[in-house]
Structure formats: structure tokens, C-alpha cells
Protein backbone atom coordinates (compact mmCIF):
# COMPACT_ATOMS: atom_id res chain seq x y z
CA UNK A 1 0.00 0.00 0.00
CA UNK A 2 1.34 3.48 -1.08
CA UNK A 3 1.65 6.10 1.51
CA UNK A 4 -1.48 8.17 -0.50
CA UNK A 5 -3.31 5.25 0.43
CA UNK A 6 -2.75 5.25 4.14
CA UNK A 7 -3.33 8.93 3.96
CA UNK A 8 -6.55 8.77 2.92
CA UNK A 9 -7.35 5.19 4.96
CA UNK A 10 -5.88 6.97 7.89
CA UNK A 11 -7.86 10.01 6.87
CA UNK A 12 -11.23 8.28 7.11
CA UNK A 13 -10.28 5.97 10.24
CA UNK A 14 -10.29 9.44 12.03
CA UNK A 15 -13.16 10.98 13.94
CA UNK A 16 -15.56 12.98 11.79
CA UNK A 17 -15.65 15.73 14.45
CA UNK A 18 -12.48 15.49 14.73
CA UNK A 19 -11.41 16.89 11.25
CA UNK A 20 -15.08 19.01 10.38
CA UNK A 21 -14.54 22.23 11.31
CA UNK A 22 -17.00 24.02 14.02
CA UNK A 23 -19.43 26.20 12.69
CA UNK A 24 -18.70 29.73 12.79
CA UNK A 25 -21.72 30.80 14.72
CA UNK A 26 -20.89 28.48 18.00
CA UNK A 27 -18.18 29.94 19.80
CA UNK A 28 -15.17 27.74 21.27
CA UNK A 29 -15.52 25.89 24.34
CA UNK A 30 -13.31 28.51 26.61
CA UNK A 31 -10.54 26.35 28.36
CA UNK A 32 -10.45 26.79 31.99
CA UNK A 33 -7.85 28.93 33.01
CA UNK A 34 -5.93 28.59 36.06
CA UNK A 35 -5.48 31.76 38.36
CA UNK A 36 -2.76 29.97 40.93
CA UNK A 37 0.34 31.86 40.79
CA UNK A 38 2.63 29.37 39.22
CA UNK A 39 5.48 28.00 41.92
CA UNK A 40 9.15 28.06 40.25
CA UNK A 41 10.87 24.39 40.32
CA UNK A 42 13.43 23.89 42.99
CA UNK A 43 15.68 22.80 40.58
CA UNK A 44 16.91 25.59 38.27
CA UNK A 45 17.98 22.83 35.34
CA UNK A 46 14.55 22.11 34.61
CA UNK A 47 12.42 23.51 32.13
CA UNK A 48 10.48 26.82 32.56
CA UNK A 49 6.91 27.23 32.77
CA UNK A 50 4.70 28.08 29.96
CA UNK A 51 3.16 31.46 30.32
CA UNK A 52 -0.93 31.48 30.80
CA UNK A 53 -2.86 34.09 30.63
CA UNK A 54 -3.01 35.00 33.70
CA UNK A 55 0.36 35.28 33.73
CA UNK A 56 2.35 37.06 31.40
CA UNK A 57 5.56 35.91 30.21
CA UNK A 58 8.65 36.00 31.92
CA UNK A 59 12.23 37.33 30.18
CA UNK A 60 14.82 34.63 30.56
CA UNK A 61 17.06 36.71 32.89
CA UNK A 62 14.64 36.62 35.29
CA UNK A 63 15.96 35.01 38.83
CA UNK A 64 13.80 31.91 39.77
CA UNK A 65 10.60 32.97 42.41
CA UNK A 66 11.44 31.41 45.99
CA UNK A 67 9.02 28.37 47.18
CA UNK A 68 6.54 30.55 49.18
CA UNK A 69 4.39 32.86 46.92
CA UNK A 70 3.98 36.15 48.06
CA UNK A 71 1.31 37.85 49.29
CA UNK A 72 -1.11 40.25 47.90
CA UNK A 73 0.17 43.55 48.58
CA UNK A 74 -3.28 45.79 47.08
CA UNK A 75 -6.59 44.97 48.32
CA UNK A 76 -8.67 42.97 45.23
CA UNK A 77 -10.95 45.14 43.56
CA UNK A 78 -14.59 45.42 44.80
CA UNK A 79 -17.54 46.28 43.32
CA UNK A 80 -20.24 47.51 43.99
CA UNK A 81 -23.66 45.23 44.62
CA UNK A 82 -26.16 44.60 41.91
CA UNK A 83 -28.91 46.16 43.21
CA UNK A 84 -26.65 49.36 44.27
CA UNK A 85 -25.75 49.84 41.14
CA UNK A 86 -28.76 49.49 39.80
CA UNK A 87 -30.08 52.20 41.82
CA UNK A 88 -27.48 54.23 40.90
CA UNK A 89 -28.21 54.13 37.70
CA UNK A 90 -31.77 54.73 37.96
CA UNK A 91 -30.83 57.73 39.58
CA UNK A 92 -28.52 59.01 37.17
CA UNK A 93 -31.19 58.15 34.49
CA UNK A 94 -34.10 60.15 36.51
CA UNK A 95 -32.59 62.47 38.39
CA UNK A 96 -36.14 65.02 38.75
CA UNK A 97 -37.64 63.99 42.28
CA UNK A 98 -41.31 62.11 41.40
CA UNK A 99 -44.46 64.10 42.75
CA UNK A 100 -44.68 61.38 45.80
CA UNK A 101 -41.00 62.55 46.38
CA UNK A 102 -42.25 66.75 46.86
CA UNK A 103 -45.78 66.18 48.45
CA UNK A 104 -44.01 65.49 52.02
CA UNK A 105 -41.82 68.69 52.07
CA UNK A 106 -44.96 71.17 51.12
CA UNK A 107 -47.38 69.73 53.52
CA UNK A 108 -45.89 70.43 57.09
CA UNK A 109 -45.97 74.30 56.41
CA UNK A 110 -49.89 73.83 56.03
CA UNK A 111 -50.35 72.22 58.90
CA UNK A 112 -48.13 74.58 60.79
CA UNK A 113 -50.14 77.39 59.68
CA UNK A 114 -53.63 75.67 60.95
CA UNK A 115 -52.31 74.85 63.99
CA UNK A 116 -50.89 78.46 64.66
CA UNK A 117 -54.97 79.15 63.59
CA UNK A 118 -56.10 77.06 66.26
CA UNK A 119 -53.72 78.28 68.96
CA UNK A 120 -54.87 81.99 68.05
CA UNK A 121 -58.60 81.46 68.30
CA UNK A 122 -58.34 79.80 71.31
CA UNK A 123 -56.09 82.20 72.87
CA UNK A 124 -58.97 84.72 71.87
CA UNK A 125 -61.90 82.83 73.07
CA UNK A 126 -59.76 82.33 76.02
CA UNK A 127 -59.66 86.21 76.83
CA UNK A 128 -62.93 86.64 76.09
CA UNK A 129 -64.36 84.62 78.70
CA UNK A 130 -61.79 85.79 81.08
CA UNK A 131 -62.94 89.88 80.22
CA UNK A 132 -66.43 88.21 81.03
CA UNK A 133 -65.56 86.53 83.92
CA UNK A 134 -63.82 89.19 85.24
CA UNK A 135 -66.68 91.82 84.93
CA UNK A 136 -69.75 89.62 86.51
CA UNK A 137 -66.80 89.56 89.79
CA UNK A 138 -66.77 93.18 89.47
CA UNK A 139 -70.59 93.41 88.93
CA UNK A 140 -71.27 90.93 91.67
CA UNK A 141 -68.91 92.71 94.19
CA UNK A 142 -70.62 95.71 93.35
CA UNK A 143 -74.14 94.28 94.01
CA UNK A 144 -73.51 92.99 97.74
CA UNK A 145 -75.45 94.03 100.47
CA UNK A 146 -73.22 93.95 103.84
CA UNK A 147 -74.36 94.60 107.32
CA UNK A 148 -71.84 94.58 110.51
CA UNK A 149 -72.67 91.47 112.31
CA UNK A 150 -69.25 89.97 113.18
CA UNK A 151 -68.02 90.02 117.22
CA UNK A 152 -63.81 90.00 116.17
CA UNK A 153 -63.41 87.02 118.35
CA UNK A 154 -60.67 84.77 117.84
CA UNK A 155 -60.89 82.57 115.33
CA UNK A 156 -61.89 78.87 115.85
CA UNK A 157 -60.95 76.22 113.45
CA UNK A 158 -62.43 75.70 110.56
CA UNK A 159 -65.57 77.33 108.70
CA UNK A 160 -68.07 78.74 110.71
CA UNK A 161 -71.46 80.58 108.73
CA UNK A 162 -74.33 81.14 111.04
CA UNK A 163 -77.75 81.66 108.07
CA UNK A 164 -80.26 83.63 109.30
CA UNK A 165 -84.17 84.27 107.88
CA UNK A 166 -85.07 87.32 108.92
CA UNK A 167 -89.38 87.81 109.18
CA UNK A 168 -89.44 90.79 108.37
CA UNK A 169 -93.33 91.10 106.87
CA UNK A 170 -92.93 93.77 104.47
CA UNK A 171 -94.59 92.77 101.03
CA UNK A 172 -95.96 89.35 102.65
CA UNK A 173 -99.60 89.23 102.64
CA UNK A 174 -100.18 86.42 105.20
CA UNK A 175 -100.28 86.71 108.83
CA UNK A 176 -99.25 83.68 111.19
CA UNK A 177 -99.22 86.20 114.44
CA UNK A 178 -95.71 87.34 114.96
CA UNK A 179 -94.96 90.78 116.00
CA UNK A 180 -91.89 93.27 115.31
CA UNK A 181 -88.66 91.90 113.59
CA UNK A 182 -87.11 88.87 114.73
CA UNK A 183 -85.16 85.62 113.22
CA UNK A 184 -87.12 83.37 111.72
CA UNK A 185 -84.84 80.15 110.58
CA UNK A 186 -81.25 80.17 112.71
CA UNK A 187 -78.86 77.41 110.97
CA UNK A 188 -75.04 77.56 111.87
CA UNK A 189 -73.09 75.68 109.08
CA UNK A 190 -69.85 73.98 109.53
CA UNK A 191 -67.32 72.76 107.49
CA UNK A 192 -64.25 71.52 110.07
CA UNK A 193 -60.91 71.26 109.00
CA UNK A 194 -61.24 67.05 108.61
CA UNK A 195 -64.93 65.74 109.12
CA UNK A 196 -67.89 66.17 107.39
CA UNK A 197 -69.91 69.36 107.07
CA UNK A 198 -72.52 70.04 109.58
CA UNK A 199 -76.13 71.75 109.38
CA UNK A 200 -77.27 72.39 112.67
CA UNK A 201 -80.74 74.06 113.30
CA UNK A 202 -81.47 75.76 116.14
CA UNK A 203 -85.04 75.90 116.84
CA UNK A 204 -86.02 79.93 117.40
CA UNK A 205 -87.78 79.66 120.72
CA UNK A 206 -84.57 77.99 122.32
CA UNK A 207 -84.20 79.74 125.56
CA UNK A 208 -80.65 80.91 126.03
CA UNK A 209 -78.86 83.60 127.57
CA UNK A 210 -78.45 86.60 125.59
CA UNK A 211 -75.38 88.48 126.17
CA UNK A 212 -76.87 91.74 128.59
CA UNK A 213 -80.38 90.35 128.36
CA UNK A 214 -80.51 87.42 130.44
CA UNK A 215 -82.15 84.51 129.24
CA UNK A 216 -84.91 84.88 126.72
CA UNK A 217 -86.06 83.11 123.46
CA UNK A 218 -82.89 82.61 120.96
CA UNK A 219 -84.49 84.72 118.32
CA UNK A 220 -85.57 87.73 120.73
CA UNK A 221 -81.22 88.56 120.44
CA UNK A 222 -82.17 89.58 116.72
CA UNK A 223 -84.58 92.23 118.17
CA UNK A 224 -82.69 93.52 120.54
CA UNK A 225 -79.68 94.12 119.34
CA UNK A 226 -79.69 93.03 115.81
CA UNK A 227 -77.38 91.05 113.67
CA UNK A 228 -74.29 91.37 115.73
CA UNK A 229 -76.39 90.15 119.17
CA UNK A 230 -77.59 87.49 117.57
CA UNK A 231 -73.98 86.41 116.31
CA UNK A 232 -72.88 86.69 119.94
CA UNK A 233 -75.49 84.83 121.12
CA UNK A 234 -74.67 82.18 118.96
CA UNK A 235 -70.76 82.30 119.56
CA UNK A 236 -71.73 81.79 123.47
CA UNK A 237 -74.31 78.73 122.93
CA UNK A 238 -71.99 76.98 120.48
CA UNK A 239 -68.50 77.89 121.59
CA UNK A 240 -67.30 78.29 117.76
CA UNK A 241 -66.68 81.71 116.46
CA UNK A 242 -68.92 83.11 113.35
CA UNK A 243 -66.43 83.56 110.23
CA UNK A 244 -69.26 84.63 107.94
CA UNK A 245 -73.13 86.19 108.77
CA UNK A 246 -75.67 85.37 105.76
CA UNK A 247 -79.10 86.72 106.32
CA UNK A 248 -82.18 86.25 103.90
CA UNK A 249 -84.89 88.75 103.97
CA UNK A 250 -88.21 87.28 104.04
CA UNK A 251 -89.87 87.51 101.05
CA UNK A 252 -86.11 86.83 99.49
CA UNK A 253 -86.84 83.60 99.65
CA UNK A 254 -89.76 83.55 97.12
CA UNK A 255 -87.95 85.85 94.50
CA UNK A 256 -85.16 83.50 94.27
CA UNK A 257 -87.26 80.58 93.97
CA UNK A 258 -89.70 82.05 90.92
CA UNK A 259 -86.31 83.14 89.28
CA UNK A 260 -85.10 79.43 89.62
CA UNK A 261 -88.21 78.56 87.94
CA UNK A 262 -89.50 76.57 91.11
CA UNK A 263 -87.83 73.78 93.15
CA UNK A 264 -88.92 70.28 94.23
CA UNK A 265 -90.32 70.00 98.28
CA UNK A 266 -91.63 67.04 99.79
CA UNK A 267 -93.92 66.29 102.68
CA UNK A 268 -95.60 63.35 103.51
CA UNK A 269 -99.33 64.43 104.68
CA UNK A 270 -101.64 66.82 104.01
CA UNK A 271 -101.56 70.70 105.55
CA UNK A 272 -104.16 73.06 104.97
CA UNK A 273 -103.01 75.88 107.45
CA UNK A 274 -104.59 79.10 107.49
CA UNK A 275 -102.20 81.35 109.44
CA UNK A 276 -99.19 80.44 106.83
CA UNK A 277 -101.38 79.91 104.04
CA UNK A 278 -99.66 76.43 103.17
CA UNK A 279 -102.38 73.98 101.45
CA UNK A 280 -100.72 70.44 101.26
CA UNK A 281 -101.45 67.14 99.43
CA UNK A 282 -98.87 64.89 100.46
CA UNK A 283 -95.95 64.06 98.40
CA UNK A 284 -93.17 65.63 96.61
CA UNK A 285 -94.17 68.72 94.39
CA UNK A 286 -92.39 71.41 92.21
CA UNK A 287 -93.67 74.87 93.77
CA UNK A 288 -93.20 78.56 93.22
CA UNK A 289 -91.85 81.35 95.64
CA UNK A 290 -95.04 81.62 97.58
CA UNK A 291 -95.66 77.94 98.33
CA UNK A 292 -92.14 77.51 99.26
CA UNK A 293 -92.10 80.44 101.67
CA UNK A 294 -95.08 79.34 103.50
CA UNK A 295 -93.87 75.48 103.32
CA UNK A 296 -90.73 76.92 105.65
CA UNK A 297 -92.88 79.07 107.71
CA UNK A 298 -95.89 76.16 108.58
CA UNK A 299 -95.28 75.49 111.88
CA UNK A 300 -98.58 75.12 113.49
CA UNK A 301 -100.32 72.21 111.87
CA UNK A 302 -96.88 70.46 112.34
CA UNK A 303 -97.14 67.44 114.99
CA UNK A 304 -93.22 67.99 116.12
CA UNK A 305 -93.83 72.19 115.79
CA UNK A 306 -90.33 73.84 115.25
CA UNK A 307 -88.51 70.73 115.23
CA UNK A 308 -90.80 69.83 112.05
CA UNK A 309 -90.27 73.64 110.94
CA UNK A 310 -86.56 73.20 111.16
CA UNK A 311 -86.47 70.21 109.03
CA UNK A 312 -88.66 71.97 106.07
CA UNK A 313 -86.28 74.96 106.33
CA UNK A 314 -83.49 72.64 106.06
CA UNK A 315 -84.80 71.13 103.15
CA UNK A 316 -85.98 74.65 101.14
CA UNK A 317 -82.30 75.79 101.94
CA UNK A 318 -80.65 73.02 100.37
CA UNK A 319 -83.15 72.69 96.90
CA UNK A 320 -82.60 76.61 96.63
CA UNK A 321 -79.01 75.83 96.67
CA UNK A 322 -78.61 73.47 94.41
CA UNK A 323 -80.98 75.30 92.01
CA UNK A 324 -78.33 77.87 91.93
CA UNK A 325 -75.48 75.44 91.88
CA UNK A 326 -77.00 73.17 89.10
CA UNK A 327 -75.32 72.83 85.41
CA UNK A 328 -78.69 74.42 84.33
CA UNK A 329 -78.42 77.70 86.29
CA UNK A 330 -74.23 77.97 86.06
CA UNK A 331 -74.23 77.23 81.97
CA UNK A 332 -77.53 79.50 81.15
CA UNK A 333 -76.60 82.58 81.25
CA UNK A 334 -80.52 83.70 80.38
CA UNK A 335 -81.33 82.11 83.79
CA UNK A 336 -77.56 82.47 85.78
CA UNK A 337 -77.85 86.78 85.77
CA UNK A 338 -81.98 87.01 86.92
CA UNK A 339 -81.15 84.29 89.40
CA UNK A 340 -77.98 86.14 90.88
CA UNK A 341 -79.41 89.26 91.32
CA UNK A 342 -82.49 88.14 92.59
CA UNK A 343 -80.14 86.28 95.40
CA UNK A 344 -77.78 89.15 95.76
CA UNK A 345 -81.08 91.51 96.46
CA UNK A 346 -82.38 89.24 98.83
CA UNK A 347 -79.29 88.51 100.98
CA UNK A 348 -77.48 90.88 103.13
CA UNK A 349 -73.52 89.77 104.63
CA UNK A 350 -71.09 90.72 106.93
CA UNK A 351 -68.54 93.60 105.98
CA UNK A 352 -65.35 92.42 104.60
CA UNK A 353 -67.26 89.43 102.80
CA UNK A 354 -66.29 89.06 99.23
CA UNK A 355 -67.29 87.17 95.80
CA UNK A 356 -64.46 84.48 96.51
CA UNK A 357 -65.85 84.37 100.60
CA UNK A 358 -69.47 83.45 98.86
CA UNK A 359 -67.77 81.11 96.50
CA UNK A 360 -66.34 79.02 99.64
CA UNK A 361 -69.78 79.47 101.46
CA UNK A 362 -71.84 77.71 98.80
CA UNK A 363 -68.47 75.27 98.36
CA UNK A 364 -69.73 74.36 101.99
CA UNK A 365 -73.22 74.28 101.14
CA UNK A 366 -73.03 71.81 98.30
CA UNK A 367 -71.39 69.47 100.64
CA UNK A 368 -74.16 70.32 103.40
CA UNK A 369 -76.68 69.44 100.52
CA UNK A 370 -75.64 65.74 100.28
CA UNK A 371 -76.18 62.52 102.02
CA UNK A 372 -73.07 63.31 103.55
CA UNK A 373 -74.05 65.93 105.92
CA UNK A 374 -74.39 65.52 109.44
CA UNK A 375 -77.69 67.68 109.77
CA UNK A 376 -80.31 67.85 112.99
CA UNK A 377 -80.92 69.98 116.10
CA UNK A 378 -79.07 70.19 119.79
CA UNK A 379 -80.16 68.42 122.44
CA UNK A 380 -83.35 69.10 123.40
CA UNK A 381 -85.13 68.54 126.71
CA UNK A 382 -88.21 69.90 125.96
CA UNK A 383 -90.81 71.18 123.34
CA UNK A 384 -93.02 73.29 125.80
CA UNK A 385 -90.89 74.74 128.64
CA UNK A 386 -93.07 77.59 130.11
CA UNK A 387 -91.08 80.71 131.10
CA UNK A 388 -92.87 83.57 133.15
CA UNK A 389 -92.63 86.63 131.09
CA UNK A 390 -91.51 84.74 127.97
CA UNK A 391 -94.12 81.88 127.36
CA UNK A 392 -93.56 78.64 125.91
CA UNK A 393 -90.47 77.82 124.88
CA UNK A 394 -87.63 75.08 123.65
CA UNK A 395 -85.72 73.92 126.70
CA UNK A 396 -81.78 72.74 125.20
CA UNK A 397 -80.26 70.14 127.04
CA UNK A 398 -77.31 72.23 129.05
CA UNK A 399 -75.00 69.43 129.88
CA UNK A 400 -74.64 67.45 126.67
CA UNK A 401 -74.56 70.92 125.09
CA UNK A 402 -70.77 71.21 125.05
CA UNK A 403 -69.92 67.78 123.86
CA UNK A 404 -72.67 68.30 121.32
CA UNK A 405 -70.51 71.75 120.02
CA UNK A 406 -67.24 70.21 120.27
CA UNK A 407 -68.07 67.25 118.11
CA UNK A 408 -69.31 69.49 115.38
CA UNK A 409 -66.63 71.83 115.15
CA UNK A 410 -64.39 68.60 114.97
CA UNK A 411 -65.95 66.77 113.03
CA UNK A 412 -66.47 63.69 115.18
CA UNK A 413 -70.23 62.56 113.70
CA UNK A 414 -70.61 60.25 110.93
CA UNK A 415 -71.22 61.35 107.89
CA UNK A 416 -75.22 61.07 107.00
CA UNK A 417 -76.04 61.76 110.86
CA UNK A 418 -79.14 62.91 112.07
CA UNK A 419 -78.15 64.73 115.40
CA UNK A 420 -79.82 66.07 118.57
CA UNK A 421 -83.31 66.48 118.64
CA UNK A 422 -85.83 65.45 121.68
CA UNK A 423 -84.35 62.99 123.96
């Protein structure tokens, strides 16, 4: 065989892959490239290392590397993460801000400027009502009747108001039989410094000693020396001194009640007495001035007489008080100004009392309203103690008298208490 012929045998023996070209659109398998750092032989006769391409060629005068490669002297390149430089590029594409981007920065001035709005009106509201406030003080300070009543004692502690009716007849058309000017309802009220607050009634015919008079009905000190008798009267039964004198004229009573609109009084049988002019059905009504004047002066078809009087007065006090202290009265201003001057013309105080002085008095009164009160009489021995020269009259009980005092103006009783009364 010729050596043509064992070309071409040897020719087709071969692979056809092996001599077909690839096509030109499939790109060479890439050989895998080795990125080690190649490592010199020890022995300098042997042959050099072909140069990759990660390494370039080396001249033939260069010294042989020692055994231990060195070490990277500059830190491998880094780059940046995908999705940074992503973002980077989006922001180098679109550099304008978006609308969502500008809305925050405009809105905080707006709602700066509504704010500073609100602040402002209330400021001015605020002022308002203060210039308000400010002139009913002045108009209410202006309006108040005072009378000298107080003795200058020493005080005693805590709060001591001594609320007196006076019976004075003038513009009263009724006639129950009493003669000249004397007290009518005598209530001391007590707030002590820790206790509750105390209402204590003491019944007008109690026969004391009047200071220069001897001893004579409670109420006669009222005639005979006036306000300031009567507050030393009380000063010597009680052994507290009077702080603030309150006295309601009598027909004051009825004006304050029409201007509250009427007030809610309860008794449980039926009156029909013809020197106060009270007619009765029993139960709890809503009546004007002139029913409620007459239900605290009815003391004659009452079975327990001025103990029974006492306890009505007690309880036309209290609703007239918190008629004037109710949300209704305080918030209506229609209602709050004929109300206040109808109480301001009806009451007369003690000099030196003030609008802040009347605000602490009814402070006391609403807590003299409650459950919470301890409310009643003194100790009483008897109804119908006949005096020569005096008549009938209420006889106290003298030696549980100063106990009784003391434990008011300390507030020793229970709150709720019903005190004194007949033994």
C-alpha cells in the first residue's frame, strides 16, 4: 500500500468531528484557566513554565521565584452590589424627584399654619371669657349688700357661717301672728378642717342667755340688738366663732325661687293651714316662691312644731341651693344673671365678705346638701318649757350641750347623721 493510500485510509479511520470544522456561529468551548500563581521548580535545570494568561511571560534573565508565593500587597478590587448599582443608575437616568418625592416637604408648612390658627382662636376665646368673667366679679362685688354682724373674736378652726331668715313682713300678705322683727330660721353651718360638714338648726324659741339680756327666746337677740347680738349669742351657745353672717330677707326667699323657675319639696301628709297659708297634698311637688315660703314658715299644723319647721327649712335651703349650683343655672346665662341678682337683692352679709368668701360658702353648702351631711338639732329637753314673762319655749339640754358643740366643730359625727333632737 502506497503512503497516498494510508493517507486517505488513515484520513477516514479518524473521527468525523475530529477533522469538520466548528461552525462559525458556535463559539469555542473557553478552556479553563488557572489563576494559581505558578510555583518556580526547585531545581533551576529544569524547564520553565509556559506562560498562561493569567500570567504574562517571563524574560529569561529573570531570577527563579522562591518556594513561598507572596502575598497580595493591594486589596482585590470590589464592586459595587447589583442592586446598588442598579439604583445608581436609575438615579442618574431620573434624576427630577417624582411628585410622591415633593408632596411630604410642602405639607408640614400647612399644617403649621392651621395649627398656629387654632392656637390663636383659642387664645382669643380664652380672653374673652376671662374679660367676662372678670366683669360679673366686678358686677357681683358691686351688688352685695353687707351689714356689721361679726363680734372679732378669735378665730376657731375651721368654717363657721351662722344663716339667718329674717321675718321681716314687708310685702308678705299672710299673717301667722308674729310681731316686730325677729329671726325666723337660725342654721349655723360647719365645714371643720377634717370631718364632714354640719347643718345644725337651732329651733327659734330655744331659751338661752343673751349676752346683757338674760335669758330669753334665741331669736328675741335679733330684736334687741340686731345682727351682731344674735352672732354673739350664737358664739356663746356653740362655743365656735362666726367667720361669715348670711341673712335672707323674708320675702327673698320667694324671688329666688320664681327666678329658679321653682324647686322640688316634699312632705308626707296633708296641711291646709290658714295662718301660713300652706295647702298640702302629700308628696313631693315642684312649687313657686309663695308655696315655698309658706312650706318653711308652717309650723302650726306640724305634729313635732319647730322641730318639724326646722327640718322643712333645712330642706328649702338646700333645693334653693342646688338650684343655683345646678349645670342648668351655672351654663344658662338667660337664667344664671336674673337668678344672681335676685339672690344678691335678697341677701345681706357681713362687711369684709367678698365674691371668693361666697364662693367658699356655697363650696360648703353643696357638701351640706348631700347625704353626707351631718344635719339635725341640739339636744333638746323639751318642746313646751313655760317661762314667766316669755311663754312657751324650747328647753336645750345644758350638759350634753358642750360635747354636742365640740363634736361638730371637729368633726367627730358620721357622715349622713341625724343629730340632737328630743331625747
Amino acid at each position: 500500500m502506497s503512503n497516498q493510500d494510508s493517507g486517505q485510509s488513515s484520513e477516514r479511520d479518524a473521527p468525523r468531528s475530529a477533522n469538520r470544522p466548528k461552525p462559525p456561529s458556535v463559539p469555542p468551548k473557553p478552556k479553563r484557566v488557572s489563576t494559581r500563581i505558578p510555583v518556580t521548580p526547585a531545581n533551576p535545570q529544569d524547564e520553565p513554565v509556559a506562560p498562561t494568561r493569567a500570567m504574562p511571560p517571563q524574560a529569561a534573565s529573570t531570577p527563579p521565584m522562591a518556594s513561598t508565593p507572596p502575598r497580595r500587597t493591594t486589596p482585590p478590587p470590589s464592586y459595587p452590589p447589583r442592586q446598588q448599582a442598579q439604583a445608581a443608575g436609575s438615579q442618574t437616568a431620573n434624576p427630577e424627584p417624582t411628585y410622591q418625592q415633593q408632596a411630604p416637604v410642602a405639607a408640614p408648612p400647612v399644617r403649621k399654619r392651621k395649627k398656629h390658627r387654632c392656637c390663636t382662636a383659642a387664645l382669643i376665646i380664652l380672653l374673652i371669657l376671662a374679660v367676662i368673667f372678670g366683669g360679673l366679679l366686678f358686677w357681683v362685688q358691686g351688688q352685695i349688700q353687707t351689714v356689721d354682724a361679726l363680734s372679732g373674736e378669735p378665730d376657731t378652726p375651721g368654717s363657721t357661717t351662722l344663716i339667718v331668715g329674717s321675718d321681716s313682713r314687708e310685702g308678705w300678705e299672710g299673717d301667722d301672728g308674729t310681731e316686730g322683727a325677729r329671726t325666723d330660721t337660725i342654721m349655723v353651718m360647719h365645714a371643720p378642717e377634717s370631718g364632714p360638714v354640719s347643718l345644725i338648726s337651732i329651733p327659734r324659741d330655744s331659751y338661752v342667755a343673751i349676752p346683757g339680756y338674760g335669758s330669753n327666746k334665741i331669736n328675741a337677740a335679733f330684736s334687741f340688738g340686731g345682727p351682731q347680738l344674735l352672732v354673739e349669742t350664737v358664739e356663746d351657745l356653740t362655743g365656735m366663732t362666726i367667720d361669715t353672717y348670711m341673712e335672707v330677707g323674708f320675702t327673698g326667699v320667694e324671688e329666688i325661687v320664681d327666678a329658679l323657675g321653682g324647686v322640688e319639696l316634699c312632705l308626707d301628709y296633708d296641711v291646709d293651714d290658714e295662718k301660713s297659708g300652706l295647702v298640702w297634698e302629700a308628696g313631693c311637688h315642684v312649687v313657686d316662691g309663695e308655696t315655698a315660703l309658706a312650706f318653711s314658715r308652717m309650723r302650726y299644723s306640724d305634729p313635732l312644731g319647730d322641730i318639724g319647721r326646722a327640718e322643712r327649712q333645712r330642706q328649702v335651703v338646700g333645693a334653693v341651693a342646688e338650684g343655683i349650683l345646678s349645670p342648668a343655672t351655672l351654663l344658662n346665662p338667660t337664667k344664671l344673671l336674673p337668678v344672681t341678682s335676685a339672690t344678691l337683692d335678697a341677701f345681706r352679709v357681713s362687711e369684709g365678705t367678698g365674691v371668693f368668701d361666697l364662693m367658699g360658702v356655697a363650696l360648703d353648702m353643696r357638701g351640706a346638701l348631700g347625704g353626707n351631711a351631718v344635719t339635725g338639732t341640739p339636744p333638746i329637753t323639751s318642746l313646751g318649757y313655760s317661762v314667766d314673762g316669755v311663754g312657751s319655749t324650747v328647753l336645750l339640754t345644758e350638759e350634753e350641750l358642750p360635747q354636742f358643740w365640740d363634736d361638730v366643730e371637729n368633726g367627730n359625727f358620721e357622715a349622713g347623721e341625724e343629730v340632737g333632737g328630743v331625747e
